[in-house]
Protein backbone atom coordinates (compact mmCIF):
# COMPACT_ATOMS: atom_id res chain seq x y z
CA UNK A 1 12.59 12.87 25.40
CA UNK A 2 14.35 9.65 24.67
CA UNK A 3 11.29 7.54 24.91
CA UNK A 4 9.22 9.96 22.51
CA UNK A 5 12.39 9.34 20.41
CA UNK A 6 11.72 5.23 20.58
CA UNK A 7 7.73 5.77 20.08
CA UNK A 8 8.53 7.52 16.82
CA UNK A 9 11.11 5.02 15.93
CA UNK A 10 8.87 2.25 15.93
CA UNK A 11 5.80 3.98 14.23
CA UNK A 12 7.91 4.28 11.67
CA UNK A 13 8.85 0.90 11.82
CA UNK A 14 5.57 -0.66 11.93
CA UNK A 15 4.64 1.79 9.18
CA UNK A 16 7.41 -0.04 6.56
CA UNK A 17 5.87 -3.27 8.23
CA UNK A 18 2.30 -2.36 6.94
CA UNK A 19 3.45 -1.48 3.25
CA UNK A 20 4.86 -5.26 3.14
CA UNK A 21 1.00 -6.10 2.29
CA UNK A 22 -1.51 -6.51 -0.58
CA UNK A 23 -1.89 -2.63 0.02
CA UNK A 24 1.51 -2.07 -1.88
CA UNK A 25 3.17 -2.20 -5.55
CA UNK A 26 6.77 -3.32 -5.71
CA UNK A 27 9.39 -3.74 -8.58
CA UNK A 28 12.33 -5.02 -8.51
CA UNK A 29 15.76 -4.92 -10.34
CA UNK A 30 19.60 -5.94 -10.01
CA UNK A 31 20.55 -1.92 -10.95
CA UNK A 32 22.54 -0.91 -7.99
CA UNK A 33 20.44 1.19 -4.70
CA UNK A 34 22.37 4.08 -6.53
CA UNK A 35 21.66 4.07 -9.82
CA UNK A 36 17.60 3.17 -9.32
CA UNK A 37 17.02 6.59 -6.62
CA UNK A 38 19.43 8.91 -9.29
CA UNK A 39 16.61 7.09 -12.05
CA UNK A 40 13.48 7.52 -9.94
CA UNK A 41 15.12 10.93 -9.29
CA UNK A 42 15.36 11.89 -12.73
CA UNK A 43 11.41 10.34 -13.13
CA UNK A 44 10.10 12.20 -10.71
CA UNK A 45 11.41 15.59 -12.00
CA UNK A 46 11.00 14.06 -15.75
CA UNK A 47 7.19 14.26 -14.90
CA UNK A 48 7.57 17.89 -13.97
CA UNK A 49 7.43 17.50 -10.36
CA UNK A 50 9.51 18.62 -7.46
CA UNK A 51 11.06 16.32 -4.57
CA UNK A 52 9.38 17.85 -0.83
CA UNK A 53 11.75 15.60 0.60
CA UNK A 54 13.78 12.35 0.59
CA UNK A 55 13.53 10.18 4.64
CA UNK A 56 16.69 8.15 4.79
CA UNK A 57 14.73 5.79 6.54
CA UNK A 58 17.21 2.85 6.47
CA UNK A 59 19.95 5.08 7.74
CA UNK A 60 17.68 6.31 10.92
CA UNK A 61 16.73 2.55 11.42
CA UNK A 62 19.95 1.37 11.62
CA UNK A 63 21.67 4.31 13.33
CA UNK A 64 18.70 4.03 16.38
CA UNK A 65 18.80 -0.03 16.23
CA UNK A 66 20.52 -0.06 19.73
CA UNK A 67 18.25 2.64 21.42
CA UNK A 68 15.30 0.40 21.06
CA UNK A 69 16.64 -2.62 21.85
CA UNK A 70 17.16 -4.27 18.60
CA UNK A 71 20.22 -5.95 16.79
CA UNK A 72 18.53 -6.82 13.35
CA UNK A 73 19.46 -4.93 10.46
CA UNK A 74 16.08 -3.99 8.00
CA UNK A 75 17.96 -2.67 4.76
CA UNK A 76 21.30 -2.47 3.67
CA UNK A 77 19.69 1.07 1.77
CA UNK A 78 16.05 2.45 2.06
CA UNK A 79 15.07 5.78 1.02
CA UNK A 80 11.93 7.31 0.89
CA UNK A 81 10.62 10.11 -2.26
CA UNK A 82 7.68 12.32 -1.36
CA UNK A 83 6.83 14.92 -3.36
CA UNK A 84 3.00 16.15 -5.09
CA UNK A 85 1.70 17.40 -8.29
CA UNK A 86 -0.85 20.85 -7.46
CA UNK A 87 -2.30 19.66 -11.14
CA UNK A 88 -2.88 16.31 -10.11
CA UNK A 89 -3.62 16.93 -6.30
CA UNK A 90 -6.29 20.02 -7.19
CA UNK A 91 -7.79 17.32 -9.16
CA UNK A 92 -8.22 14.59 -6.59
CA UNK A 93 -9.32 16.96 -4.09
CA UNK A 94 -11.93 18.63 -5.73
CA UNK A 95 -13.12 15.11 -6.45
CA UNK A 96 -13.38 14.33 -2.70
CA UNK A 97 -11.46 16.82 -0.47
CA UNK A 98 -10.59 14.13 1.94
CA UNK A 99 -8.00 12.79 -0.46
CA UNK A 100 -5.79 15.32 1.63
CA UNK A 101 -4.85 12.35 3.37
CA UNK A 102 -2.45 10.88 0.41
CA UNK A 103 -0.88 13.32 -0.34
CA UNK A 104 2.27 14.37 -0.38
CA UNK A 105 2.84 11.01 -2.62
CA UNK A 106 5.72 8.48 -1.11
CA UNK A 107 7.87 6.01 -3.60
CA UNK A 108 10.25 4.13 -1.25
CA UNK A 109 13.23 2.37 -2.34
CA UNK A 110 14.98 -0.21 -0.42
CA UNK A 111 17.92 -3.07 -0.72
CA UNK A 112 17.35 -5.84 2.46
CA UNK A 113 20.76 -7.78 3.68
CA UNK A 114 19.09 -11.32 2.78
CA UNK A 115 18.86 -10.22 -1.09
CA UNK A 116 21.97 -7.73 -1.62
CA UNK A 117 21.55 -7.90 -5.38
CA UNK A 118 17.94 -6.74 -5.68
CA UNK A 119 17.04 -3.37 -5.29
CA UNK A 120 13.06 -2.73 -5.11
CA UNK A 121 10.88 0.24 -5.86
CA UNK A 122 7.20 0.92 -4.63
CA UNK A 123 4.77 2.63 -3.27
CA UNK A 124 1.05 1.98 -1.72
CA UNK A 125 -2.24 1.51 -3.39
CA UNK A 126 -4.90 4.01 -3.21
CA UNK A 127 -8.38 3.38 -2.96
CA UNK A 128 -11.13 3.14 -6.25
CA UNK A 129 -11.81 6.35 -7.60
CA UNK A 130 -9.81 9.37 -8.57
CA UNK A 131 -6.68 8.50 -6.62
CA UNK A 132 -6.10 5.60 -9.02
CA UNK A 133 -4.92 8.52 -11.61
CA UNK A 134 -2.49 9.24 -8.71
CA UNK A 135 -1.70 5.29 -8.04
CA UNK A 136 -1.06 5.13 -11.98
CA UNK A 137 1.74 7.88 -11.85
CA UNK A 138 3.73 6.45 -9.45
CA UNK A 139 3.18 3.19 -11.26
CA UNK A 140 4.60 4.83 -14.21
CA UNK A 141 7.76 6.64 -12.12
CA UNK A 142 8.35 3.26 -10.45
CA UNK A 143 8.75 1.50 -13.80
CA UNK A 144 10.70 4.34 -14.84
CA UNK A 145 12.88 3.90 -12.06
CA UNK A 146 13.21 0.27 -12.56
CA UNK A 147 14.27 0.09 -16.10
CA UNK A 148 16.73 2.67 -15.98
CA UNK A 149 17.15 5.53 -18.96
């Protein structure tokens, strides 16, 4: 049980890793880790949508650090937002039903101990196509997010 525990651990760790490339949009701010996920909070739900769920991903990598042999400390904060739009998702679908892959739609959030003061927002790219009207909403709730009310 322990080492499924450690295998899922470190998927999820490698899965962070691979949103660190060109595949990924990012924003930062100084706004506090606080105030930016109560904003992209309030975005989210602004746009009509409902939160599935929020992984306190930073919490669960710091909390499990030890079990898999680590000592190094990812994020101070890190939060991740899924959630979907039926509108939006019925839309993409029906355009190609294997865009059942994307969704539900992720927005992380996430403050690193080598930049205290900076708090950034993003989320991954999506491929050409009709999942770019997807890409371009969480552009628009990441901004949101960012800038504050």
């Amino acid at each position: 049980m322990k080492r499924l525990f450690s295998i899922g651990v470190a998927l999820c760790a490698m899965t962070v890793g691979a949103w660190a490339g060109d595949d990924v949009i990012t924003y930062e701010t100084s706004d506090t880790f606080d105030d930016v996920t109560f904003a992209l909070e309030n975005a989210i739900i602004g746009q009509g949508l409902v939160i599935d769920s929020v992984s306190h991903t930073g919490e669960m990598l710091e909390r499990t650090k030890a079990d898999v042999g680590s000592d190094i400390t990812l994020f101070t904060e890190a939060q991740v937002f899924s959630f979907c739009s039926a509108n939006l998702s019925r839309k993409v679908m029906e355009a190609d039903f294997m865009n059942i892959r994307f969704c539900p739609y992720d927005i992380f959030v996430y403050v690193r101990p080598d930049a205290p003061d900076t708090t950034v927002v993003g989320f991954r790219t999506f491929p050409e196509g009709a999942m770019k009207e997807v890409e371009a909403l969480l552009d628009e709730i990441a901004q949101s997010a960012v800038e504050g009310f």
